[in-house]
N, C-alpha and C. Protein backbone atom coordinates (compact mmCIF):
# COMPACT_ATOMS: atom_id res chain seq x y z
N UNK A 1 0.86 -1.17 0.00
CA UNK A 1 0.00 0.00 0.00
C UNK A 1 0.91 1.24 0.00
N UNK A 2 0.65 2.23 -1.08
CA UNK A 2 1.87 3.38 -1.26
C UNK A 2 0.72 4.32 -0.15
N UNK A 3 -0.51 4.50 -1.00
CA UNK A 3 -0.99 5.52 -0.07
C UNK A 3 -2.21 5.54 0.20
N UNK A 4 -2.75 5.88 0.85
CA UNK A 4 -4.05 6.11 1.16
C UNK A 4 -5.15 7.11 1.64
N UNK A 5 -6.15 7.14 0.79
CA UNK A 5 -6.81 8.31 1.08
C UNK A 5 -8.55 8.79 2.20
N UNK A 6 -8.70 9.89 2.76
CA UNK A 6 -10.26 9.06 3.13
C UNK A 6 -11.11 9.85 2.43
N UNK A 7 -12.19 8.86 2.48
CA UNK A 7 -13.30 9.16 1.50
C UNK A 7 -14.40 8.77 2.35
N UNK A 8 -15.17 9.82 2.04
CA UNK A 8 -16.28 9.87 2.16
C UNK A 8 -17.68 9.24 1.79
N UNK A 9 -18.08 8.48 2.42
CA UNK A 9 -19.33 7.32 1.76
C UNK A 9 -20.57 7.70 2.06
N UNK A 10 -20.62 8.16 3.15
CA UNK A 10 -22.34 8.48 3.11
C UNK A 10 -22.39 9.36 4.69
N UNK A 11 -23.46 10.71 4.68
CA UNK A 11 -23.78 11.11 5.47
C UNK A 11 -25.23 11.07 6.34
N UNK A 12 -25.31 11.18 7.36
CA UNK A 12 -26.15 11.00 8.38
C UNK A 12 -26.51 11.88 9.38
N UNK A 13 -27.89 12.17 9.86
CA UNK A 13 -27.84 13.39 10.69
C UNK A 13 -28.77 12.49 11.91
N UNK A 14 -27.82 12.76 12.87
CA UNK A 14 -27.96 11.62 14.56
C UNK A 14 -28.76 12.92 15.54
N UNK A 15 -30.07 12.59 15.43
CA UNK A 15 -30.81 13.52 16.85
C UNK A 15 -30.62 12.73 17.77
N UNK A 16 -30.03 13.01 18.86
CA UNK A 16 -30.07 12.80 20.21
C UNK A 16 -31.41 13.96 21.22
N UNK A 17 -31.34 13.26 22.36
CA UNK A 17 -32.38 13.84 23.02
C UNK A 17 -31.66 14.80 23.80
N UNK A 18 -32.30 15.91 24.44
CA UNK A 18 -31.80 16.78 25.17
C UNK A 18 -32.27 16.52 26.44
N UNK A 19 -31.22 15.91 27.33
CA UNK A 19 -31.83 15.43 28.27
C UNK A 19 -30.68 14.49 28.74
N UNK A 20 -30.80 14.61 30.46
CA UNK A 20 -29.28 13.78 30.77
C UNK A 20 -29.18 12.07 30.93
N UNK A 21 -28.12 12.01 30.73
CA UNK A 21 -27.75 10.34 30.12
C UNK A 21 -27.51 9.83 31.79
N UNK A 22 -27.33 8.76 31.36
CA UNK A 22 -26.55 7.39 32.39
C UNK A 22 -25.67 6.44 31.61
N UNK A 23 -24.53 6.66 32.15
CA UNK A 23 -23.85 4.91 31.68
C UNK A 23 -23.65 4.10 32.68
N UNK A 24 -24.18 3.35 32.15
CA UNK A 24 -24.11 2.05 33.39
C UNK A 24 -22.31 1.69 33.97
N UNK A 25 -22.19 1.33 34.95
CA UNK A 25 -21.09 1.04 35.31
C UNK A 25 -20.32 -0.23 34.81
N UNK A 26 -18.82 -0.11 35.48
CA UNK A 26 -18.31 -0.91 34.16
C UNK A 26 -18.13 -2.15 35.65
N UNK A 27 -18.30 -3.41 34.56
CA UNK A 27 -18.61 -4.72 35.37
C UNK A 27 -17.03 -4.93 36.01
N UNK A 28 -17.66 -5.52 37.13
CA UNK A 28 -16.61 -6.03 38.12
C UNK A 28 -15.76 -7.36 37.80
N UNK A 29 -17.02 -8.05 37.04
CA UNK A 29 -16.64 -9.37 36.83
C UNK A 29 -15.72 -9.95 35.57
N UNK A 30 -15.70 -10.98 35.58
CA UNK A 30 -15.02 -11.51 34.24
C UNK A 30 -13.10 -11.52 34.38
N UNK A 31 -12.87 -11.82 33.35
CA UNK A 31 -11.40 -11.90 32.84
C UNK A 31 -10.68 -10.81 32.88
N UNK A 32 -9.72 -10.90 31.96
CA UNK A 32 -8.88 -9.41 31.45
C UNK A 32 -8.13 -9.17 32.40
N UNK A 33 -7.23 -7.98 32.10
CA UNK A 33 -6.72 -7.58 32.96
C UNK A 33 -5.02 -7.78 33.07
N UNK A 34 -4.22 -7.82 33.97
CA UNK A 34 -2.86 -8.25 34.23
C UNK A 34 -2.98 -8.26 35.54
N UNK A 35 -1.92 -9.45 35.89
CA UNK A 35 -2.21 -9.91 37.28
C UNK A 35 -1.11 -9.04 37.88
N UNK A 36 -0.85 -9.05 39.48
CA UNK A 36 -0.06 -8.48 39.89
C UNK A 36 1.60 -9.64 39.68
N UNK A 37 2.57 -9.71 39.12
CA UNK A 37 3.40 -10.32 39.61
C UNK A 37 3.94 -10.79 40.90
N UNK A 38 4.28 -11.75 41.08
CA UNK A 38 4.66 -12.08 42.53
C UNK A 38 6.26 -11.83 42.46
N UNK A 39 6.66 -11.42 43.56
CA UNK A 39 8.02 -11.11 44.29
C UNK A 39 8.53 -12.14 45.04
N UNK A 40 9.64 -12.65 45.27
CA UNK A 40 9.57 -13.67 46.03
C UNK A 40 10.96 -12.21 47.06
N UNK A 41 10.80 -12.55 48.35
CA UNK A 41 10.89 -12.35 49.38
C UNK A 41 13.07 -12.11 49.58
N UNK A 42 13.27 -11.24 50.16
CA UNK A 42 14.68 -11.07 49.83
C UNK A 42 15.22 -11.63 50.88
N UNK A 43 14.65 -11.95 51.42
CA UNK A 43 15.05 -13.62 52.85
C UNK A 43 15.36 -14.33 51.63
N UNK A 44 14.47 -14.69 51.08
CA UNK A 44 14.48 -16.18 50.37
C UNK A 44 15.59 -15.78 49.19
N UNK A 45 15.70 -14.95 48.49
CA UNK A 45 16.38 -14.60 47.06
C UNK A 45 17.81 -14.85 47.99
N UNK A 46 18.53 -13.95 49.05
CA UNK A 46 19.58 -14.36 49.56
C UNK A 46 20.05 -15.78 50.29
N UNK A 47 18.95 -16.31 50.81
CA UNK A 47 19.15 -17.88 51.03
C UNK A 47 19.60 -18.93 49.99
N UNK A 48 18.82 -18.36 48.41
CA UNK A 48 19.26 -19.50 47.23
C UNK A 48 20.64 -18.92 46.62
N UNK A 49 20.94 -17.61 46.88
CA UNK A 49 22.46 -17.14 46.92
C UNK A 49 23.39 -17.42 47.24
N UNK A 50 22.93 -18.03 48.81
CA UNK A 50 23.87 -18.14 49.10
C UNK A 50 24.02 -19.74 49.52
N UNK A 51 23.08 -20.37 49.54
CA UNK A 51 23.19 -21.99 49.07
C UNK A 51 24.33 -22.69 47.87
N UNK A 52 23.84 -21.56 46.80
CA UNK A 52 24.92 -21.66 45.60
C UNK A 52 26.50 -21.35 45.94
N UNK A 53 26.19 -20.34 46.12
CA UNK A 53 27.75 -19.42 46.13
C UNK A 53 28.61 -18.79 46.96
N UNK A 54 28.17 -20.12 48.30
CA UNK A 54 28.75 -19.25 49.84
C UNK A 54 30.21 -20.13 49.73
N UNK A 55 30.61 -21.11 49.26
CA UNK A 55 31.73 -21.72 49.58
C UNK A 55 32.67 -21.28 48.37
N UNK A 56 32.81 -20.09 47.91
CA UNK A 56 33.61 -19.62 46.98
C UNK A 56 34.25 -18.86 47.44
N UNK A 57 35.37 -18.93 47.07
CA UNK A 57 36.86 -18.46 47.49
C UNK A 57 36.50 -16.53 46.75
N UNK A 58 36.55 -15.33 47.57
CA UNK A 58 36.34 -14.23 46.93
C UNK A 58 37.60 -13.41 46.88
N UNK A 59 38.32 -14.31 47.31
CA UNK A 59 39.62 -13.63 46.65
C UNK A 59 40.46 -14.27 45.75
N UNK A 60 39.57 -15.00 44.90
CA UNK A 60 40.15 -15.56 43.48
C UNK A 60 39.41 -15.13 42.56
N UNK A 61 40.41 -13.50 41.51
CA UNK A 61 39.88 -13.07 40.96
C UNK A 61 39.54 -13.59 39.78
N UNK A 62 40.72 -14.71 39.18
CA UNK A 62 40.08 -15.58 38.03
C UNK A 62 38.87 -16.26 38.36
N UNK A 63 38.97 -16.75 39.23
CA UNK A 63 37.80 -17.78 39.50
C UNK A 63 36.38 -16.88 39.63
N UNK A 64 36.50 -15.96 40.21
CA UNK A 64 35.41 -14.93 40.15
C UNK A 64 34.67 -14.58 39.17
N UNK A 65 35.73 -13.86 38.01
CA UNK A 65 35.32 -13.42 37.12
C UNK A 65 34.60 -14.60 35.85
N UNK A 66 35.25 -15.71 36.19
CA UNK A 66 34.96 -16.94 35.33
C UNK A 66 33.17 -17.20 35.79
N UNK A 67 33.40 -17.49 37.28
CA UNK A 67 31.88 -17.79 37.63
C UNK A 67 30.95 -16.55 36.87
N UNK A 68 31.14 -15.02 37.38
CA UNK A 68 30.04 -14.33 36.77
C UNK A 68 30.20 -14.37 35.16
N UNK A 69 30.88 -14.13 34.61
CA UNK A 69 31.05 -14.15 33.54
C UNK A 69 30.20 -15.59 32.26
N UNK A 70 30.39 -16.42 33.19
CA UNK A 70 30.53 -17.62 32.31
C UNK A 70 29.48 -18.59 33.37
N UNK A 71 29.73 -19.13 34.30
CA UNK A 71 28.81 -20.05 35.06
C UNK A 71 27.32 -20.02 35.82
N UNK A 72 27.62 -18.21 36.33
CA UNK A 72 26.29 -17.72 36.33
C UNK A 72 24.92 -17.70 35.60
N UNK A 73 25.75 -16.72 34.28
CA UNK A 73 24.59 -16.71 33.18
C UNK A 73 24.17 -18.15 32.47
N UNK A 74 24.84 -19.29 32.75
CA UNK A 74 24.33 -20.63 32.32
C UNK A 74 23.37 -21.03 33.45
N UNK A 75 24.04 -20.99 34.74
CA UNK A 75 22.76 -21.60 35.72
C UNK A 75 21.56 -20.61 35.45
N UNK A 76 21.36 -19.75 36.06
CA UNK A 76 20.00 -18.01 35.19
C UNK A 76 19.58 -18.59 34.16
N UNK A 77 20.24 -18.88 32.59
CA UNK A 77 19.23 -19.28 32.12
C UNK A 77 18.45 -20.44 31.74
N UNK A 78 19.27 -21.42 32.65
CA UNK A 78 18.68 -22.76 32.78
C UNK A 78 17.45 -22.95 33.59
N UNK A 79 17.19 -21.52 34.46
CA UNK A 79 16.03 -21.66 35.44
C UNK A 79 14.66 -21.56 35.00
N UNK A 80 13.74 -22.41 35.14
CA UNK A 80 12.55 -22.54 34.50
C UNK A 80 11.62 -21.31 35.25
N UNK A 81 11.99 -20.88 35.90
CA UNK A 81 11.46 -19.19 36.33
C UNK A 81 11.81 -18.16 35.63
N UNK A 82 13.04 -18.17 35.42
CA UNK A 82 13.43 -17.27 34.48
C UNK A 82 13.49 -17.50 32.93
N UNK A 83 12.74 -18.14 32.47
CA UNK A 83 12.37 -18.38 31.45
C UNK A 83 11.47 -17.60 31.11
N UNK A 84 10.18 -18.03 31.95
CA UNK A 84 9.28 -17.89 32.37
C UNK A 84 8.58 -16.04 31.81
N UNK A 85 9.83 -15.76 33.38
CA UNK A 85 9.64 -14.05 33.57
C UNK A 85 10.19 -13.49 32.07
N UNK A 86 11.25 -14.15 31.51
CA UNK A 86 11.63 -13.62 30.16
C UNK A 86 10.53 -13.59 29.30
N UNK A 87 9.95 -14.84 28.93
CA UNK A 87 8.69 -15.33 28.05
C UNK A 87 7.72 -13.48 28.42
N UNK A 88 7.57 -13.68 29.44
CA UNK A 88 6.52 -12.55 30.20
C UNK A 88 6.71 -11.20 29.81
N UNK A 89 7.72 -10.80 30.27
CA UNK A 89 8.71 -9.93 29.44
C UNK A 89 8.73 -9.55 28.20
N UNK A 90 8.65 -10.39 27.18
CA UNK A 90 8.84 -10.51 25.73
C UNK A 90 7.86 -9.77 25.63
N UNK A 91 6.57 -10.44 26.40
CA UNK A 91 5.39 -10.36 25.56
C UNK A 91 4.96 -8.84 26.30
N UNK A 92 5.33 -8.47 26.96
CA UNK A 92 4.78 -7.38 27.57
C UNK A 92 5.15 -6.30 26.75
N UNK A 93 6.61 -6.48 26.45
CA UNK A 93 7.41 -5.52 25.92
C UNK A 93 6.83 -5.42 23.98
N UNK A 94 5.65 -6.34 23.44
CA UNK A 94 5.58 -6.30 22.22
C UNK A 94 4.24 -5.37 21.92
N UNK A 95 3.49 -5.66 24.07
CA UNK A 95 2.19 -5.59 23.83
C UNK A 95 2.18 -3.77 24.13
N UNK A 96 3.15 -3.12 24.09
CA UNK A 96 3.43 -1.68 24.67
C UNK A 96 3.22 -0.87 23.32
């Protein structure tokens, strides 16, 4: 489509009443919407932290930089949560 134009098809003349309206309210019920995300708790986020990564030597800067660099981002995206939140993500970010 190069271009497009508007045109005009047919006119109409709409009497309304003079006189005040109501709109009904908007329903409570049903679907839709976006849920709130859940948070998980920074007790808990530092507990699986440190389950993983408390017996690491932090003054081995090779070894350091190797884990974040390289061993981290493999366990992260092996996690079926963070998949998840990515998937979620994606779609949020397409639906903007």
């Amino acid at each position: 489509m190069d271009s497009y134009r508007v045109e005009k098809r047919a006119m109409h003349k709409i009497i309304l009443p003079d006189e005040p309206g109501e709109v009904p309210p908007v329903p409570t019920t049903g679907g839709g919407g976006q849920t709130e995300t859940e948070l998980d708790q920074l007790s808990n986020i530092l507990k699986v932290f440190n389950d993983h990564f408390a017996d690491i030597d932090w003054g081995d800067d090779d070894r350091i930089r190797k884990l974040i660099t390289e061993e981290i981002p493999v366990r992260v995206g092996a996690d079926v949560a963070y998949q998840n939140a990515m998937k979620r993500g994606a779609i949020n970010r397409m639906l903007v």
